[in-house]
N, C-alpha and C. Protein backbone atom coordinates (compact mmCIF):
# COMPACT_ATOMS: atom_id res chain seq x y z
N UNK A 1 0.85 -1.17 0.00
CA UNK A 1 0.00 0.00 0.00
C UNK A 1 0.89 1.24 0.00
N UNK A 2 0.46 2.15 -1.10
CA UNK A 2 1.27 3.38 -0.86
C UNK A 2 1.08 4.17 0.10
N UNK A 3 2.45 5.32 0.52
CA UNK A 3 2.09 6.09 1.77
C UNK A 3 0.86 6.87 1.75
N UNK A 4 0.42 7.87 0.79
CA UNK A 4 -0.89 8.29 0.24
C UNK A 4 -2.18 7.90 0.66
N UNK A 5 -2.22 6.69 0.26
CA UNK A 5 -3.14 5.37 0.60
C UNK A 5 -3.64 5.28 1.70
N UNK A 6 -2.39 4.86 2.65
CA UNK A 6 -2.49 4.12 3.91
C UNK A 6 -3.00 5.59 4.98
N UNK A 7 -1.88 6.26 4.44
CA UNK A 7 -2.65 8.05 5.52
C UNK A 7 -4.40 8.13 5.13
N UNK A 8 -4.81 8.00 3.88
CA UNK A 8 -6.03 8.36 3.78
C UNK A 8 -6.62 7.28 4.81
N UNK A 9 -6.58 6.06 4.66
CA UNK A 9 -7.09 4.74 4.97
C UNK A 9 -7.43 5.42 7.08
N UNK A 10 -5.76 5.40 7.59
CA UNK A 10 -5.57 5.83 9.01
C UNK A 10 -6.92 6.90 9.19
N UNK A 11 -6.61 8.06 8.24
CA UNK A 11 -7.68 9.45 8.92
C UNK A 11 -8.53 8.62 8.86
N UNK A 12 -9.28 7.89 7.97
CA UNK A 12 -10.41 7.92 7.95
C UNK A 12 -11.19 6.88 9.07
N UNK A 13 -10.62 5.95 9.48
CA UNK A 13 -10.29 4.90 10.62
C UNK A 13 -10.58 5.76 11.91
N UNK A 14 -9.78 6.83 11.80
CA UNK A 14 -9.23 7.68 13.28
C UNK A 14 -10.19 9.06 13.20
N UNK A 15 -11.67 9.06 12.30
CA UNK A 15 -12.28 10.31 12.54
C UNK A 15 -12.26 10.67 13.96
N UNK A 16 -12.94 9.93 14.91
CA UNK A 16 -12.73 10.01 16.73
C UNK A 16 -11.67 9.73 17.20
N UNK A 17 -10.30 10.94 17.38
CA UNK A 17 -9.04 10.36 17.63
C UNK A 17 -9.03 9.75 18.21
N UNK A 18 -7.86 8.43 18.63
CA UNK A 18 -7.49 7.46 18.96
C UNK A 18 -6.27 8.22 20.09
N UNK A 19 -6.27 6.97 21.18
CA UNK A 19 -5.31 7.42 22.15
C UNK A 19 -3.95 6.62 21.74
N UNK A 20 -3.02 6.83 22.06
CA UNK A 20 -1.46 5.79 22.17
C UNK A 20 -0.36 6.27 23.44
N UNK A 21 -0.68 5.42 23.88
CA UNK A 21 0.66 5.57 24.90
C UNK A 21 1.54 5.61 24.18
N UNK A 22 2.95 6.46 23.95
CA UNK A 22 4.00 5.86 23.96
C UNK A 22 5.05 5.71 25.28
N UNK A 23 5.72 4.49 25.18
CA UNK A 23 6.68 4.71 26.65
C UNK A 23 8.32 4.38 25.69
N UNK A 24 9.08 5.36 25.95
CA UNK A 24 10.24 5.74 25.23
C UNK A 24 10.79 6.86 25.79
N UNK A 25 12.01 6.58 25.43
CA UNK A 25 12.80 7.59 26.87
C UNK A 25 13.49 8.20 26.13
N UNK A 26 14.17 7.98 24.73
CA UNK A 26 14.39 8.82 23.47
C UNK A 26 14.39 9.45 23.09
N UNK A 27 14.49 11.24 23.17
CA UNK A 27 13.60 11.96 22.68
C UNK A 27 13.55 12.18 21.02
N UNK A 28 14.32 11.95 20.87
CA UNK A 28 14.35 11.54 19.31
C UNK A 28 13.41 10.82 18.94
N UNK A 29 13.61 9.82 19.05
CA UNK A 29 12.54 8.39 18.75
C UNK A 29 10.85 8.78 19.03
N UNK A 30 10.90 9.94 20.60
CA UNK A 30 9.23 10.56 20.22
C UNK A 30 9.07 11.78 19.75
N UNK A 31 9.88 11.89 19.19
CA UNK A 31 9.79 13.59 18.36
C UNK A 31 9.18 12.61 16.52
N UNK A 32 9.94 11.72 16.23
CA UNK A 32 9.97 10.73 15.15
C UNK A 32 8.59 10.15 15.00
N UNK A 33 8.50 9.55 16.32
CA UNK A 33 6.85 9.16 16.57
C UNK A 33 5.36 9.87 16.40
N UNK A 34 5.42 11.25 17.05
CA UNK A 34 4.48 12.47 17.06
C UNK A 34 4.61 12.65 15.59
N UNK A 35 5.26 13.08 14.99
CA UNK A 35 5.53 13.46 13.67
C UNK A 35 4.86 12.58 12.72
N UNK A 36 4.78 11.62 12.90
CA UNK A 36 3.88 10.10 12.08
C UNK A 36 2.37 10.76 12.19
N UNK A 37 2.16 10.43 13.76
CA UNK A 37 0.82 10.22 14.88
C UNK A 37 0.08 11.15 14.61
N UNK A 38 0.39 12.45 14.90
CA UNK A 38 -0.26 13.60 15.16
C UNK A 38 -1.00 14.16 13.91
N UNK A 39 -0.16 14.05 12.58
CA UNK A 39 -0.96 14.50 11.48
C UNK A 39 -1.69 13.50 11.16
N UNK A 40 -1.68 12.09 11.61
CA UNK A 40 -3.02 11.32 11.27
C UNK A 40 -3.90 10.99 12.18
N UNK A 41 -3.99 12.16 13.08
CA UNK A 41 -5.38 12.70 14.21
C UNK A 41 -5.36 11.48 15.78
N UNK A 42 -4.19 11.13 16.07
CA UNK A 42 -3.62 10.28 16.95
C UNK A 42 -3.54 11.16 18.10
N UNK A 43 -4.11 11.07 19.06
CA UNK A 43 -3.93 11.85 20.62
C UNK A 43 -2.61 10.89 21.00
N UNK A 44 -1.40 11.48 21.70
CA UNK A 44 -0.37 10.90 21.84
C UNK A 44 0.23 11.44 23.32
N UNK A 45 0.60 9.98 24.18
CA UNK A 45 0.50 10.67 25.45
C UNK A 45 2.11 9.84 25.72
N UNK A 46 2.85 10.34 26.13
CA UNK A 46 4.47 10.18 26.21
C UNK A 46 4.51 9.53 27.71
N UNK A 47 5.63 8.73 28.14
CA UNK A 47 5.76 8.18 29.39
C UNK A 47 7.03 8.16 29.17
N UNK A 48 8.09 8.61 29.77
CA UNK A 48 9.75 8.07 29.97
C UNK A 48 10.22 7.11 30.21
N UNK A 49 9.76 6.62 30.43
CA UNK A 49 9.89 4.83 31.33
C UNK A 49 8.99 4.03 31.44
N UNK A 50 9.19 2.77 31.87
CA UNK A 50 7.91 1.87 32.10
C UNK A 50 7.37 1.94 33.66
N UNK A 51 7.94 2.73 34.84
CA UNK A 51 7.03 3.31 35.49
C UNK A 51 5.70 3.85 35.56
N UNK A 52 6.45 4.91 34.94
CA UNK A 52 5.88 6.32 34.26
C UNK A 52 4.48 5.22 33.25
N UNK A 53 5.32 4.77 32.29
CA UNK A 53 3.92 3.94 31.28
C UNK A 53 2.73 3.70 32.42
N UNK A 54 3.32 2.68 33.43
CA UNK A 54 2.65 2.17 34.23
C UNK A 54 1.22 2.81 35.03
N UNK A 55 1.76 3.51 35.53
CA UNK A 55 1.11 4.72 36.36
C UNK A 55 -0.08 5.82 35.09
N UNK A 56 0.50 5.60 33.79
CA UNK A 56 -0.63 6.90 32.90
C UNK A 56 -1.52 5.74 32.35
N UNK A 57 -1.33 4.15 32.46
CA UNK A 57 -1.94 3.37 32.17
C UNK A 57 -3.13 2.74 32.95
N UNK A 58 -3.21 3.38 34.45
CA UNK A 58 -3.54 3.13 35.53
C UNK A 58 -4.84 4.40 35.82
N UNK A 59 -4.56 5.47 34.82
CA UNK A 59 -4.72 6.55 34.95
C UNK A 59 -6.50 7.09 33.99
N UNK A 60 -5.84 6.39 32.39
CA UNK A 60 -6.17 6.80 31.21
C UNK A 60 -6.57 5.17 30.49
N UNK A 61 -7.61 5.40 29.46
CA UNK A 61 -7.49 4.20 28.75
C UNK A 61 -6.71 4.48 27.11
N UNK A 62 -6.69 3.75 26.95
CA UNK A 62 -5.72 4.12 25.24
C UNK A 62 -6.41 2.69 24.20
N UNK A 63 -5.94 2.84 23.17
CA UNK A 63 -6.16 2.57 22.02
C UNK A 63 -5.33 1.52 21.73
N UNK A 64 -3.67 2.04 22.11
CA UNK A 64 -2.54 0.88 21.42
C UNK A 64 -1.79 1.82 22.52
N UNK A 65 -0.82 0.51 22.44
CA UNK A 65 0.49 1.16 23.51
C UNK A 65 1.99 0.92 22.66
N UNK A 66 2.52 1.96 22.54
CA UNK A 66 4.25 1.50 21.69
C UNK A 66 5.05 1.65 23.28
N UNK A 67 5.60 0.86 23.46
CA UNK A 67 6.49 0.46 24.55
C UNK A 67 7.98 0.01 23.93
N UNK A 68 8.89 0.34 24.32
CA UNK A 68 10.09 0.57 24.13
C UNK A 68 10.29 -0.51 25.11
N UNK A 69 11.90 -1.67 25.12
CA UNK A 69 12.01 -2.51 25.98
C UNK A 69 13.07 -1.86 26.90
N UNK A 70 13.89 -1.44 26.53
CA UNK A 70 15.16 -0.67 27.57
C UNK A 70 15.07 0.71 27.89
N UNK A 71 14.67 1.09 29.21
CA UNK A 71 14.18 2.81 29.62
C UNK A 71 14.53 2.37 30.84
N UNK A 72 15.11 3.29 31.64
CA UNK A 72 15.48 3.77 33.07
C UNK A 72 14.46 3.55 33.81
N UNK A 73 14.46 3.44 34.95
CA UNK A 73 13.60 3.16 36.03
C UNK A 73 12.11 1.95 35.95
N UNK A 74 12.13 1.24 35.07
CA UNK A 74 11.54 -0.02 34.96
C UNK A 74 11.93 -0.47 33.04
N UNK A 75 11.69 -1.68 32.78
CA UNK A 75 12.06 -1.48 31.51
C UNK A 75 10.39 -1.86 30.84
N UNK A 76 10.53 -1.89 29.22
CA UNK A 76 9.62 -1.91 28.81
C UNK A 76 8.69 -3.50 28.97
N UNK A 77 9.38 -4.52 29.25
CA UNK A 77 8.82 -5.62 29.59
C UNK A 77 8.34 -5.63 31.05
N UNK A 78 8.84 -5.43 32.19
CA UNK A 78 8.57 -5.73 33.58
C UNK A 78 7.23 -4.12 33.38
N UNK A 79 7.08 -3.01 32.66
CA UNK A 79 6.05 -2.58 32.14
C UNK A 79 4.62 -3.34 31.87
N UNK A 80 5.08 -3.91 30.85
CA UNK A 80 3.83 -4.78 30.34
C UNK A 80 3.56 -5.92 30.61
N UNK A 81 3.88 -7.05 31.78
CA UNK A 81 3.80 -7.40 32.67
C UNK A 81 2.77 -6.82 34.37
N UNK A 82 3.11 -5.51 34.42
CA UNK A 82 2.37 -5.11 35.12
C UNK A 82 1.27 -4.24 34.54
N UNK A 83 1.21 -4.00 33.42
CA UNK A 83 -0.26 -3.34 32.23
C UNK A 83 -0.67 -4.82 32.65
N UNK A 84 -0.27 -5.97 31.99
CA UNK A 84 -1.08 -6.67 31.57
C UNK A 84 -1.97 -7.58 33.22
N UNK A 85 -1.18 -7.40 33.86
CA UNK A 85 -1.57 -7.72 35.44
C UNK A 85 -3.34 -6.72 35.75
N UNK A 86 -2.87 -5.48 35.50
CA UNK A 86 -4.51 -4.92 35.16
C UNK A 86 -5.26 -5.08 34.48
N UNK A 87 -5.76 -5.93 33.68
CA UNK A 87 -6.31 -6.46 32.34
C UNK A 87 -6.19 -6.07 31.39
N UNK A 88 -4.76 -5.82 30.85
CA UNK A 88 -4.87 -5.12 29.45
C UNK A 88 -5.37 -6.16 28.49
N UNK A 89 -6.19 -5.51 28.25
CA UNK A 89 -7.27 -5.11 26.56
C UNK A 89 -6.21 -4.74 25.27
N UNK A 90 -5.62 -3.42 25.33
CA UNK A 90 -5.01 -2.50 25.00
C UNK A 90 -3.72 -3.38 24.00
N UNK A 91 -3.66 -3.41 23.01
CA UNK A 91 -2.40 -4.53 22.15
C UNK A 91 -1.41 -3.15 22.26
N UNK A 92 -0.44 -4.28 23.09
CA UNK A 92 0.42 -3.39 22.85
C UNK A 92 1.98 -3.54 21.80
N UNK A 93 2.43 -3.04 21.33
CA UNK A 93 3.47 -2.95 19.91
C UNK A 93 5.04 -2.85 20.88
N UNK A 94 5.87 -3.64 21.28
CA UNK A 94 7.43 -3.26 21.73
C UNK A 94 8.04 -3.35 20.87
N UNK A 95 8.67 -2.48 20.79
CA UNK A 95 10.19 -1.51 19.83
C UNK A 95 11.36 -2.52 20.24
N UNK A 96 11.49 -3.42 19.07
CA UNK A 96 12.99 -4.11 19.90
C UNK A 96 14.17 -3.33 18.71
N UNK A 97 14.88 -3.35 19.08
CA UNK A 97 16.21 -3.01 17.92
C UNK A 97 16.32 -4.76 17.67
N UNK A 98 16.97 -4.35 16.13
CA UNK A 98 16.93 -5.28 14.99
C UNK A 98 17.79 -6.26 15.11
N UNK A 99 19.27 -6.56 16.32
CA UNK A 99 20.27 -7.24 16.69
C UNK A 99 19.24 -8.27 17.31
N UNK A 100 18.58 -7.86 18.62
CA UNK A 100 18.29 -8.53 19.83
C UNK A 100 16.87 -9.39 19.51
N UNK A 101 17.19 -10.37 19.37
CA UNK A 101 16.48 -11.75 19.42
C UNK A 101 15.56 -11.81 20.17
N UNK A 102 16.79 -11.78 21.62
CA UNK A 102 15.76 -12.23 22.84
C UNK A 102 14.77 -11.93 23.33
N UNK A 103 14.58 -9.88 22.77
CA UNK A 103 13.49 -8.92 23.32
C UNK A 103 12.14 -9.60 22.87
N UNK A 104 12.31 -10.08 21.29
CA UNK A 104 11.25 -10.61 20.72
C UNK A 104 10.50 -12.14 21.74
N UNK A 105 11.95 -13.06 21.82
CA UNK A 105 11.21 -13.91 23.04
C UNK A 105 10.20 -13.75 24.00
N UNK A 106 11.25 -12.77 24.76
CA UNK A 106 10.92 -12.71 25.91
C UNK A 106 9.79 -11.97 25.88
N UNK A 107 9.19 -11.08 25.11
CA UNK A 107 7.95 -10.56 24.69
C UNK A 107 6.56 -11.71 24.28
N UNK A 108 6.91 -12.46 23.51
CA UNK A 108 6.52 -13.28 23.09
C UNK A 108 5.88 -14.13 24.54
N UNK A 109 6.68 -14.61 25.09
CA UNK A 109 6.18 -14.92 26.30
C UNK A 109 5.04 -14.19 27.44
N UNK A 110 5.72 -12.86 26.64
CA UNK A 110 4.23 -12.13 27.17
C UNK A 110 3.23 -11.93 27.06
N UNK A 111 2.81 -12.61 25.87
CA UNK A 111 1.37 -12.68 25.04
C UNK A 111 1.64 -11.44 23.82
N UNK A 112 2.99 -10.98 23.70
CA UNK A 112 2.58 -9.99 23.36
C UNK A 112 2.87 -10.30 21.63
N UNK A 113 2.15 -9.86 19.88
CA UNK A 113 2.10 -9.97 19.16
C UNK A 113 2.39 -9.49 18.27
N UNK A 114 3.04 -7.83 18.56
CA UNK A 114 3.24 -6.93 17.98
C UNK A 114 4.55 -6.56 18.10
N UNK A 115 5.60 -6.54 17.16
CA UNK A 115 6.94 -5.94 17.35
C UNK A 115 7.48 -4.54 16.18
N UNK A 116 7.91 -4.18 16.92
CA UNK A 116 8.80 -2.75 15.15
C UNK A 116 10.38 -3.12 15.90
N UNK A 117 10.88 -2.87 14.32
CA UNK A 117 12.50 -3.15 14.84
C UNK A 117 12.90 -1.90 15.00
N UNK A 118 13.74 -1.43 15.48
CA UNK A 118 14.68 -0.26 15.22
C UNK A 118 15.38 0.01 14.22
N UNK A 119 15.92 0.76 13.88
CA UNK A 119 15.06 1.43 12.78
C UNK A 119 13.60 1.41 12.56
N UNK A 120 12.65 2.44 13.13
CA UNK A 120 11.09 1.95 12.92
C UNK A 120 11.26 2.34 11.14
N UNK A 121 10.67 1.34 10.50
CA UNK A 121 10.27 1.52 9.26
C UNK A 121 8.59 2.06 8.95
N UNK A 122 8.41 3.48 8.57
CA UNK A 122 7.62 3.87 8.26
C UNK A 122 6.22 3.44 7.68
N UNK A 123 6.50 2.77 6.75
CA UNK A 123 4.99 1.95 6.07
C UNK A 123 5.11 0.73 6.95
N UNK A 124 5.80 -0.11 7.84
CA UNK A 124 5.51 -0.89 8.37
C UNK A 124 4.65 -0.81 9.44
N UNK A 125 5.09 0.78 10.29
CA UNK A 125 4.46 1.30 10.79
C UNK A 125 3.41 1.61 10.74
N UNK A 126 2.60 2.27 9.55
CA UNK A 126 1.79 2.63 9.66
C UNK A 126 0.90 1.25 9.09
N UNK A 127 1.20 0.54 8.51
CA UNK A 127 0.56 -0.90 7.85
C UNK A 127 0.00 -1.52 9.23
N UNK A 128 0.82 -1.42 10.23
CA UNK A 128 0.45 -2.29 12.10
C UNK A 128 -0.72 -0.87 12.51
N UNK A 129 -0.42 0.20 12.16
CA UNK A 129 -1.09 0.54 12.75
C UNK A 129 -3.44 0.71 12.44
N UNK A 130 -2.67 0.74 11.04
CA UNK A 130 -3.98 0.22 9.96
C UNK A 130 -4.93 -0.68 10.32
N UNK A 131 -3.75 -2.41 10.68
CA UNK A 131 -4.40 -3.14 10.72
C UNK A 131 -5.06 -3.53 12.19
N UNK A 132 -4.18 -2.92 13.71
CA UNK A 132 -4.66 -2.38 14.59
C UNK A 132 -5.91 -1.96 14.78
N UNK A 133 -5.84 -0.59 14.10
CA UNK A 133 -7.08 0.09 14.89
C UNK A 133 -8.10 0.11 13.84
């Protein structure tokens, strides 16, 4: 699907914006993220850590969660572990970089179904997020 395409496809999906956690400690990586999100009518709520995730998850309901696996003060797995301890509903997407195997495992073990590598690739991105919401 072309980029064109898939943006029309998203707005039109997302007339009643949609929420997303992201938890990413990066600021790059959520400056990169907003920049996607925001022009295709995505309410986007930032967490530094998987604390932080923890606690706005506890808080707010969301749509989709992008969770990052390595962040300071909890990581993105022992995160979603404790999301999913509250009944997450909520599919959530972890960011592994493209070396590490194990993140995918050990995710995997978490029920969880959704991965982006690092380097996030753009139409892949938005293709998960399509078929998501």
């Amino acid at each position: 699907m072309q980029n064109q395409n898939i943006n029309e496809e998203l707005l039109k999906k997302n007339r009643v914006p949609k929420t997303i956690l992201i938890a990413e400690d990066d600021s790059i990586n959520v400056l990169l993220l907003k920049k996607i999100l925001v022009p295709l009518n995505f309410n986007v709520v930032i967490a530094e850590n998987g604390l932080e995730a923890v606690e706005k998850f506890k808080e707010a309901q969301y749509d989709l969660i992008l969770m990052d696996v390595y962040m300071p003060e909890m990581d993105g797995l022992e995160a979603i572990r404790q999301i999913k301890a509250l009944n997450l509903s909520t599919p959530p997407i972890v960011i592994v970089s493209a070396a590490n195997l194990d993140e995918r495992v050990i995710s995997q073990d978490l029920g969880v179904k959704y991965f982006l590598s690092k380097p996030i690739g753009l139409m892949e991105f938005k293709e998960l997020l399509n078929r998501l919401l």
